[in-house]
Each structure stands twice: as C-alpha cells, then as structure tokens.
PDB file of N, CA and C in Angstrom:
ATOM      1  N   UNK A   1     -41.877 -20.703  54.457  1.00  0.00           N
ATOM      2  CA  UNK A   1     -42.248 -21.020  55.795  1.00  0.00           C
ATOM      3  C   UNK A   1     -42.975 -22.342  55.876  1.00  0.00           C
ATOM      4  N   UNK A   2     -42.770 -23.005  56.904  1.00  0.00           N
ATOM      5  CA  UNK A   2     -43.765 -24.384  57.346  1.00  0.00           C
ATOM      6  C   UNK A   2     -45.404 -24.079  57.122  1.00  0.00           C
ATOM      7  N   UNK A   3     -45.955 -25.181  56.608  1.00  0.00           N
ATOM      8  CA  UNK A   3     -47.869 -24.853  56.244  1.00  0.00           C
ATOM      9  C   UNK A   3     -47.567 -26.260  55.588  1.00  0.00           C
ATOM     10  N   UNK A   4     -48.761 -26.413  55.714  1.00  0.00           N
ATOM     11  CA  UNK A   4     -49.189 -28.413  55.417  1.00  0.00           C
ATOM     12  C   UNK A   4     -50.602 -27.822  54.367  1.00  0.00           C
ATOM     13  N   UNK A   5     -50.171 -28.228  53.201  1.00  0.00           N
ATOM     14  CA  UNK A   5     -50.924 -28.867  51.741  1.00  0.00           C
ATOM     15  C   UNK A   5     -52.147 -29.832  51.054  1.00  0.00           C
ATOM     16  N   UNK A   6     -52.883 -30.114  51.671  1.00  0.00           N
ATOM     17  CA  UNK A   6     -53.455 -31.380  51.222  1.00  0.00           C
ATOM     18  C   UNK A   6     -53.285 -32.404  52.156  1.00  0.00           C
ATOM     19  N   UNK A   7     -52.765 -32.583  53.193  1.00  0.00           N
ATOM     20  CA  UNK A   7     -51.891 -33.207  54.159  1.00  0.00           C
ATOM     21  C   UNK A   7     -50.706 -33.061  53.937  1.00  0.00           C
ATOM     22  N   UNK A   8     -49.995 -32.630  52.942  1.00  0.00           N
ATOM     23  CA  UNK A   8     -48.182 -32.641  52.944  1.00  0.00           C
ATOM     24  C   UNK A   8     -47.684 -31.553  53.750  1.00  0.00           C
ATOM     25  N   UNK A   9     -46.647 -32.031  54.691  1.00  0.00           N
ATOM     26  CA  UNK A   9     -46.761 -30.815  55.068  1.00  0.00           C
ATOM     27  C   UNK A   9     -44.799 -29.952  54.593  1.00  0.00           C
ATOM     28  N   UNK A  10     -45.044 -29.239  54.531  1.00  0.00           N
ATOM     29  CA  UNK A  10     -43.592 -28.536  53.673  1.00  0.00           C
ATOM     30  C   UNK A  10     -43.187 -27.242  54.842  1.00  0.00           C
ATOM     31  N   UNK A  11     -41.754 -26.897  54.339  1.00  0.00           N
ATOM     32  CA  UNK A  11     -41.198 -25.709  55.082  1.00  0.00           C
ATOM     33  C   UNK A  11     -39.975 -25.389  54.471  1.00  0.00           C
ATOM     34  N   UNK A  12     -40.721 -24.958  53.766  1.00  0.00           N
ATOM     35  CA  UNK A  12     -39.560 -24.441  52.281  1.00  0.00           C
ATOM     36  C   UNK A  12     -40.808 -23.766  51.430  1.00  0.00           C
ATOM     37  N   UNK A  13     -40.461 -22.356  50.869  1.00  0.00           N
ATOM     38  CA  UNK A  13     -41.187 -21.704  49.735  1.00  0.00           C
ATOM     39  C   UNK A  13     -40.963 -22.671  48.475  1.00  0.00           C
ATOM     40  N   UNK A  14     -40.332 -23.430  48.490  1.00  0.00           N
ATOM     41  CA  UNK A  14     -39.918 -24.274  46.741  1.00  0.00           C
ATOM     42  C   UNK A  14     -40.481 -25.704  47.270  1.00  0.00           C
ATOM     43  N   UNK A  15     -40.594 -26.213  45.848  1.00  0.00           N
ATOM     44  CA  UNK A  15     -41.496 -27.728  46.083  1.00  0.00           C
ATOM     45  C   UNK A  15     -40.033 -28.600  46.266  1.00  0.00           C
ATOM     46  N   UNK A  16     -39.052 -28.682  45.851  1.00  0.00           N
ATOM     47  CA  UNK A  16     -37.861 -29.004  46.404  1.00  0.00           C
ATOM     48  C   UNK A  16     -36.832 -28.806  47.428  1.00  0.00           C
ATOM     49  N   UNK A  17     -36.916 -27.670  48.056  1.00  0.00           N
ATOM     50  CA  UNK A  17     -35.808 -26.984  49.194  1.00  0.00           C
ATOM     51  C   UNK A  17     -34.701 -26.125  48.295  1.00  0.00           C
ATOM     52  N   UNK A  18     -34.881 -26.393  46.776  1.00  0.00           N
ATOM     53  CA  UNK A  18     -34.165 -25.159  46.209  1.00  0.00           C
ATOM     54  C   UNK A  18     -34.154 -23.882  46.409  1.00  0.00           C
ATOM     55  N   UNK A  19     -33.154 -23.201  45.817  1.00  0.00           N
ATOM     56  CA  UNK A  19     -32.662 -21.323  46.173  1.00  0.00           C
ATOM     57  C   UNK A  19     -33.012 -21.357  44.736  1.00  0.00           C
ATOM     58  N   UNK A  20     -33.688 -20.029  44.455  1.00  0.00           N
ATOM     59  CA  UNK A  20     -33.974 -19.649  43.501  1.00  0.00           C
ATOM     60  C   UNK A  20     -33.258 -18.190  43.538  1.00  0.00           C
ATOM     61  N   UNK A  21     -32.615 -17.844  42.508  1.00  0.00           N
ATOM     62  CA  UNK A  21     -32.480 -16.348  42.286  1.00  0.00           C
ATOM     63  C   UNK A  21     -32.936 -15.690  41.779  1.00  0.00           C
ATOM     64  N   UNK A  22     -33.527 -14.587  41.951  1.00  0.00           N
ATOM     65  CA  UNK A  22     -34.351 -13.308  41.602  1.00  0.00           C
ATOM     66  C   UNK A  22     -33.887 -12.764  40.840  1.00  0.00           C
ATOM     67  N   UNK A  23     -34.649 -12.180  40.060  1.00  0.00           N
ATOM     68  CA  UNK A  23     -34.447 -10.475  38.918  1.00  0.00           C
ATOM     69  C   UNK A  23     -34.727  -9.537  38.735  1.00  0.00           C
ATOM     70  N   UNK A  24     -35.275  -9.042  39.956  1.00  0.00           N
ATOM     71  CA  UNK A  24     -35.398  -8.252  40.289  1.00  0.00           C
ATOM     72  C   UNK A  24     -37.593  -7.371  39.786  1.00  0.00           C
ATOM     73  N   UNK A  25     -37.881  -6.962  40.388  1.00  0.00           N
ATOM     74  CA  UNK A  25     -39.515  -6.361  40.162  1.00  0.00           C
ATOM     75  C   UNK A  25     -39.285  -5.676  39.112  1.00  0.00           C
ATOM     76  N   UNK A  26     -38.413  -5.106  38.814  1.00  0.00           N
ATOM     77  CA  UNK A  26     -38.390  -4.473  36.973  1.00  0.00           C
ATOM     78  C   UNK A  26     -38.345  -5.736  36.013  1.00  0.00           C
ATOM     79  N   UNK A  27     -37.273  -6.363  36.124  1.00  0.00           N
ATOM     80  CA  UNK A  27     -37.494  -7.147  34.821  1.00  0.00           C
ATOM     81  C   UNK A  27     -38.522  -8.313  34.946  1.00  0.00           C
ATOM     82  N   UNK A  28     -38.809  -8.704  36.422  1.00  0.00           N
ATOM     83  CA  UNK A  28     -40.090  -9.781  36.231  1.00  0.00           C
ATOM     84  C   UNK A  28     -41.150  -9.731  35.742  1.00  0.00           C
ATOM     85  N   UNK A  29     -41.826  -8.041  36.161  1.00  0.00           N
ATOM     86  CA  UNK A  29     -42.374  -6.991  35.208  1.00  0.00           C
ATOM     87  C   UNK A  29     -42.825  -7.205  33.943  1.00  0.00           C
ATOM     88  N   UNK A  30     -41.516  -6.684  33.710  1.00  0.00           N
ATOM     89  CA  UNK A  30     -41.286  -6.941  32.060  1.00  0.00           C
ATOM     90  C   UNK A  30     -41.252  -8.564  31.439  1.00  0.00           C
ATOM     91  N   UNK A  31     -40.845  -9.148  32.042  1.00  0.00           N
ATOM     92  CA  UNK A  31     -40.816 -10.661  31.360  1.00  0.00           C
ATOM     93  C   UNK A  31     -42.507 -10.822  31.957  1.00  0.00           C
ATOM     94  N   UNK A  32     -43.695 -10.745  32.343  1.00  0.00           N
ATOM     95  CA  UNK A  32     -44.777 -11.085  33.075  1.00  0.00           C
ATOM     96  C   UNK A  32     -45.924 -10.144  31.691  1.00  0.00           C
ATOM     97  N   UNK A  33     -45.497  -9.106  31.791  1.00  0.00           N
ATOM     98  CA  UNK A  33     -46.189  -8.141  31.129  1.00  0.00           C
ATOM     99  C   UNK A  33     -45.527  -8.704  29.208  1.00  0.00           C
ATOM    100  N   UNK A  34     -45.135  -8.874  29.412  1.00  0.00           N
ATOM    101  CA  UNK A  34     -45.061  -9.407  27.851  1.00  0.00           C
ATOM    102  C   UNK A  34     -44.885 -11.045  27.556  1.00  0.00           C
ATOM    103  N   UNK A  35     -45.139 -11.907  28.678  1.00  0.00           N
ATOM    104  CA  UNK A  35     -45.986 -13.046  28.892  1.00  0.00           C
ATOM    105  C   UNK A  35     -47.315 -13.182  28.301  1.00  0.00           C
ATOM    106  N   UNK A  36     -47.963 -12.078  29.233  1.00  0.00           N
ATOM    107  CA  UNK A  36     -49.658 -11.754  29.282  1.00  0.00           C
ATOM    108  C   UNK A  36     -49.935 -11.353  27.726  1.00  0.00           C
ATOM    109  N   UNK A  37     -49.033 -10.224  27.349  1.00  0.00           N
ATOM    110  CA  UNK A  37     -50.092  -9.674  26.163  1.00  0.00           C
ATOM    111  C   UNK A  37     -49.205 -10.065  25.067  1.00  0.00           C
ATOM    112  N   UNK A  38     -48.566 -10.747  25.089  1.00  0.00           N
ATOM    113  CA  UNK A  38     -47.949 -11.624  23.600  1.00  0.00           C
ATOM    114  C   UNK A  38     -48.230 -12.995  23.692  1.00  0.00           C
ATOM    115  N   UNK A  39     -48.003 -13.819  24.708  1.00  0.00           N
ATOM    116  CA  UNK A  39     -48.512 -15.157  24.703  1.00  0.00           C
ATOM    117  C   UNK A  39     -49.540 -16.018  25.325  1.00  0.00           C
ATOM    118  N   UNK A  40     -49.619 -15.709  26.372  1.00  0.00           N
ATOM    119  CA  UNK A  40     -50.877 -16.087  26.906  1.00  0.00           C
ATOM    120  C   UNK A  40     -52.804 -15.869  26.241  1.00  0.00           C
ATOM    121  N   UNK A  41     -53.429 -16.501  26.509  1.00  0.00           N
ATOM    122  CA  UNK A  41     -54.990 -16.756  26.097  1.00  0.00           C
ATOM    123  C   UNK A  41     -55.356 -17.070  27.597  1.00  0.00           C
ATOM    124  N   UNK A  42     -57.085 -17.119  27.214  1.00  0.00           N
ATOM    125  CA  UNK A  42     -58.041 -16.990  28.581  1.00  0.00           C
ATOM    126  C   UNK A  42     -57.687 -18.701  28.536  1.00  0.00           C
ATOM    127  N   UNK A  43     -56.816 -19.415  27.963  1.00  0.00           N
ATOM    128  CA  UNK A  43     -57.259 -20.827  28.167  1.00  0.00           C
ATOM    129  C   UNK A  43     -55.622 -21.507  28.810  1.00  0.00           C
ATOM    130  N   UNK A  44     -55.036 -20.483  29.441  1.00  0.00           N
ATOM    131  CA  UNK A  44     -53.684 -20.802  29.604  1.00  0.00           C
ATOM    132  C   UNK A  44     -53.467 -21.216  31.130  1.00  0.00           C
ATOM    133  N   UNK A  45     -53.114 -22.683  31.064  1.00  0.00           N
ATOM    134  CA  UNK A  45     -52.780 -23.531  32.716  1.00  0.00           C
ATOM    135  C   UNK A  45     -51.102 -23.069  33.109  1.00  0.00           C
ATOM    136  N   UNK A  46     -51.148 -23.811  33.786  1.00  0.00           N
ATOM    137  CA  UNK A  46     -49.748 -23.046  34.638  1.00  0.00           C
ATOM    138  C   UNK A  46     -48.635 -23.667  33.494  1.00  0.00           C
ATOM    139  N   UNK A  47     -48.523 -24.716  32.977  1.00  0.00           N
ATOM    140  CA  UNK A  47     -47.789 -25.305  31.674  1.00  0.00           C
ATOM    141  C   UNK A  47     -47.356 -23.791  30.708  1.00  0.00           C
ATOM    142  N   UNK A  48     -48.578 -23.775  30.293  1.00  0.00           N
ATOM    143  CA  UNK A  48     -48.635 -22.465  29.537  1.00  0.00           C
ATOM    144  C   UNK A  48     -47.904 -21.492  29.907  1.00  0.00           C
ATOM    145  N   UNK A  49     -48.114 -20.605  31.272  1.00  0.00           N
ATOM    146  CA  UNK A  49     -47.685 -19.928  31.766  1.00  0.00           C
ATOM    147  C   UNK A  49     -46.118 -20.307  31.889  1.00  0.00           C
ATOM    148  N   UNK A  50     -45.375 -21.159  31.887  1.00  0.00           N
ATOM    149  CA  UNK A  50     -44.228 -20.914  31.974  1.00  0.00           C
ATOM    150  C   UNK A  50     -43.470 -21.418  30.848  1.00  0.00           C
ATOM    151  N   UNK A  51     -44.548 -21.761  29.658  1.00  0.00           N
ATOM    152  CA  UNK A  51     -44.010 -21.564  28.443  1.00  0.00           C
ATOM    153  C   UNK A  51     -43.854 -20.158  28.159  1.00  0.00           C
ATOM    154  N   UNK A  52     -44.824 -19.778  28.506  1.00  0.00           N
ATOM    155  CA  UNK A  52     -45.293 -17.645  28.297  1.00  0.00           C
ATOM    156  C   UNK A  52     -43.835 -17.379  28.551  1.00  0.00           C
ATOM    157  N   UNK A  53     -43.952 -17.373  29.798  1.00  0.00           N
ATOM    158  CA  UNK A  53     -42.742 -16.891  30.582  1.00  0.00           C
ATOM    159  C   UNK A  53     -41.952 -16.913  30.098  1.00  0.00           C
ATOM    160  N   UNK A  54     -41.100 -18.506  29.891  1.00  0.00           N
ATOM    161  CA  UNK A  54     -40.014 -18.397  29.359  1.00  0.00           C
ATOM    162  C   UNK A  54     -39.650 -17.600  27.923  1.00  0.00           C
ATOM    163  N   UNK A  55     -40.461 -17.906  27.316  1.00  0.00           N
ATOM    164  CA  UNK A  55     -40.477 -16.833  25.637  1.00  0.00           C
ATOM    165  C   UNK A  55     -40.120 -15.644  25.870  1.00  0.00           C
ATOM    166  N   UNK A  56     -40.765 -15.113  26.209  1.00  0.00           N
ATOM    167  CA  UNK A  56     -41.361 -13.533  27.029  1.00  0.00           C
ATOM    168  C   UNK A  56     -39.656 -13.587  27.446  1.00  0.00           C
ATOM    169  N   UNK A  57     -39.219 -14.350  28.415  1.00  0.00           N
ATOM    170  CA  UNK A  57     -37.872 -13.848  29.123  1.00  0.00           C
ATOM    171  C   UNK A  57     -36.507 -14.045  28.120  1.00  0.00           C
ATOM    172  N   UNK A  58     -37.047 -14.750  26.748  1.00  0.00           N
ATOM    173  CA  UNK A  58     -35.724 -15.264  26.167  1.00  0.00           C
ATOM    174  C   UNK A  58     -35.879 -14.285  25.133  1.00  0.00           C
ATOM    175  N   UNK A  59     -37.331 -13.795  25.068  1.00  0.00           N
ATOM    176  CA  UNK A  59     -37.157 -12.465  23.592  1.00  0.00           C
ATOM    177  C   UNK A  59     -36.293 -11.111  24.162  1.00  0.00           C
ATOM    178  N   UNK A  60     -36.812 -11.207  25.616  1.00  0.00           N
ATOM    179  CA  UNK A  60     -35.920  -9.689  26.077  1.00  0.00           C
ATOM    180  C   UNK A  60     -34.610 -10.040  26.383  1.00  0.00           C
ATOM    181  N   UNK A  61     -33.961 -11.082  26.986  1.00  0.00           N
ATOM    182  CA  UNK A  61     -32.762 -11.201  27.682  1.00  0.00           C
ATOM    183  C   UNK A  61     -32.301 -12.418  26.952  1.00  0.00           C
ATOM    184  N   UNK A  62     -32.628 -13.530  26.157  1.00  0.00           N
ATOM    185  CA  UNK A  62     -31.688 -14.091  25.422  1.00  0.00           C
ATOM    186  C   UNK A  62     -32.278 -15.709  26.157  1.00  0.00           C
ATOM    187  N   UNK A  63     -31.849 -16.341  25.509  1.00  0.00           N
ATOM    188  CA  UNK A  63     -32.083 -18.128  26.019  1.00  0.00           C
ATOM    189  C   UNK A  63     -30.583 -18.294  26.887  1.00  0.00           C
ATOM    190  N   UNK A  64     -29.845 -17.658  27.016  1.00  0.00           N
ATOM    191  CA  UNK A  64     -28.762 -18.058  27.712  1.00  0.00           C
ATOM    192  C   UNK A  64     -28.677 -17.090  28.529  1.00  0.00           C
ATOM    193  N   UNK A  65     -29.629 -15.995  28.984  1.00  0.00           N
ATOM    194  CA  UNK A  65     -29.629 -15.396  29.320  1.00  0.00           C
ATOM    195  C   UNK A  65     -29.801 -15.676  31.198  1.00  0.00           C
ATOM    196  N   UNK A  66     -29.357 -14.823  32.241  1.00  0.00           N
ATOM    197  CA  UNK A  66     -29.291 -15.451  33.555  1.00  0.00           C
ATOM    198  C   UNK A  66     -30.718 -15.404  34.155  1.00  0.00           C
ATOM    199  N   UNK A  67     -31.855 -14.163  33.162  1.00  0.00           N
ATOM    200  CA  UNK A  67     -32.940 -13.830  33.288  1.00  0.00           C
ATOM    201  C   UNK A  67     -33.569 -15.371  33.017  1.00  0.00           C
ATOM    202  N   UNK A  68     -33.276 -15.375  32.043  1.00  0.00           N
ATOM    203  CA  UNK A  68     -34.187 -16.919  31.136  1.00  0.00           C
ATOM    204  C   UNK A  68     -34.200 -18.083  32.001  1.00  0.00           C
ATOM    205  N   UNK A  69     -33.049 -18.379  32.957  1.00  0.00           N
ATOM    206  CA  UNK A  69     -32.724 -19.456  33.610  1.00  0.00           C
ATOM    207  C   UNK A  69     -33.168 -19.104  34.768  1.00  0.00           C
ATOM    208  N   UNK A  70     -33.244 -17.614  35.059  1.00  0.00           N
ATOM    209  CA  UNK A  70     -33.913 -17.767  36.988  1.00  0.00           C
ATOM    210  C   UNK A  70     -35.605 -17.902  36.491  1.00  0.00           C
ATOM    211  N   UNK A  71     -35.618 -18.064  35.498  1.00  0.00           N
ATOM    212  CA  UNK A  71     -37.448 -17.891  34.928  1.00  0.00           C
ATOM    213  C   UNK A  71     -37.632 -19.417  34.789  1.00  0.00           C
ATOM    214  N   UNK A  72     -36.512 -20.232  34.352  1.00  0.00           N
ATOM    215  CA  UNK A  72     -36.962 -21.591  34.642  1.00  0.00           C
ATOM    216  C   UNK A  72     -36.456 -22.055  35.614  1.00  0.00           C
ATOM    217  N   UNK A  73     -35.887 -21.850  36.404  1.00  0.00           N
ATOM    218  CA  UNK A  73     -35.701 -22.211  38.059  1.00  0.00           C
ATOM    219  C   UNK A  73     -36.850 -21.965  38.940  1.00  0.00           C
ATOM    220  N   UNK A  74     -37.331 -20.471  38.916  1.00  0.00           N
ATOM    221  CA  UNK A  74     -38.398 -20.189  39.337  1.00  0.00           C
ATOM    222  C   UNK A  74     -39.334 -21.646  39.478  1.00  0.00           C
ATOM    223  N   UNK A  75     -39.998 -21.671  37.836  1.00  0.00           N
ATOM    224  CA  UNK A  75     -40.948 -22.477  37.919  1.00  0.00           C
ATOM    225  C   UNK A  75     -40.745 -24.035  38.189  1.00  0.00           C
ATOM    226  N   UNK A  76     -39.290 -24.006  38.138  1.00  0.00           N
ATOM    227  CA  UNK A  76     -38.736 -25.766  38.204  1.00  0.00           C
ATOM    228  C   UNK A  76     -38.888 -25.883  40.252  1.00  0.00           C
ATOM    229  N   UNK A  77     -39.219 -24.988  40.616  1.00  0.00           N
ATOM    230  CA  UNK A  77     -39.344 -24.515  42.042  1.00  0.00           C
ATOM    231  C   UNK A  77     -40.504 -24.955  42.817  1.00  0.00           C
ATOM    232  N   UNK A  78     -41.343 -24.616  42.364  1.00  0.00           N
ATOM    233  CA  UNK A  78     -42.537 -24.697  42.306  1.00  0.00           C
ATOM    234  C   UNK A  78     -43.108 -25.790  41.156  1.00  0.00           C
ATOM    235  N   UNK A  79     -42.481 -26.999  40.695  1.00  0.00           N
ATOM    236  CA  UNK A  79     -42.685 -28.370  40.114  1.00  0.00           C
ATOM    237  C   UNK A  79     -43.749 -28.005  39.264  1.00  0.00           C
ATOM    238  N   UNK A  80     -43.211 -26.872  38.214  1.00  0.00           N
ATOM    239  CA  UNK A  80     -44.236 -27.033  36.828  1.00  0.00           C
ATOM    240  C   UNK A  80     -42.843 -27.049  36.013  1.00  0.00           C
ATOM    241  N   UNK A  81     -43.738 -28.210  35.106  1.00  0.00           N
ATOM    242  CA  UNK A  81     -42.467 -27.691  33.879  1.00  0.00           C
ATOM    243  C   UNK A  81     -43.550 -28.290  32.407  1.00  0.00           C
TER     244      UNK A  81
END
C-alpha cells in the first residue's frame, strides 16, 4: 500500500514494484525456525538474516530449490542482499 518513508514516498509492499512468490506459513516456518536456532546470533543485522535464511532454506529444500529462490526474492524485495 502507499505510506511515505523518510520522505520517500512508495506504493508497493517491495522496494522495487516486484511480485514476490510465497511458500506458504508452513515452510516459511520451517525455513525461519531453523534460521533462528542454527544460524543466527544476538549480533545478526538484516545481511545476516538473509544469509540465515537462505542456508536454513537450501538445507531443507535444496539451492535450486523454488523455496530457496522465493527466500531470495523475498529479501531482493525488500533491497537486502
């Protein structure tokens, strides 16, 4: 939805106007929950976090996996990489 940032003002959920595809609340779950307690520390920035992530999503579903890639779309979404 439209909301202004810092002064920027945006109207799009993504920092680009990209579609992101979902995986649903079970496996985000699961790729989130084994983020947290396998890779992540109290010292982890959003970088981190979607290093977590991605690991976490490529140990359960594979690096070529469609999971692994909506996990870096996600965050390529929202301009962390």
């Amino acid at each position: 939805g439209a909301k202004t940032v810092n002064g920027v003002s945006y109207d799009s959920p993504t920092y680009d106007d990209s579609t992101v595809t979902g995986i649903g609340i079970d496996k985000a779950a699961q790729v989130w929950f084994k983020a947290l307690s396998e890779y992540m520390t109290s010292t982890t920035d959003y970088a981190d976090a979607r290093e977590a992530t991605l690991s976490a999503a490529g140990d359960l579903y594979g690096a070529d996996s469609a999971e692994y890639q909506a996990v870096d779309a996600a965050w390529a979404a929202i301009n962390v990489s």
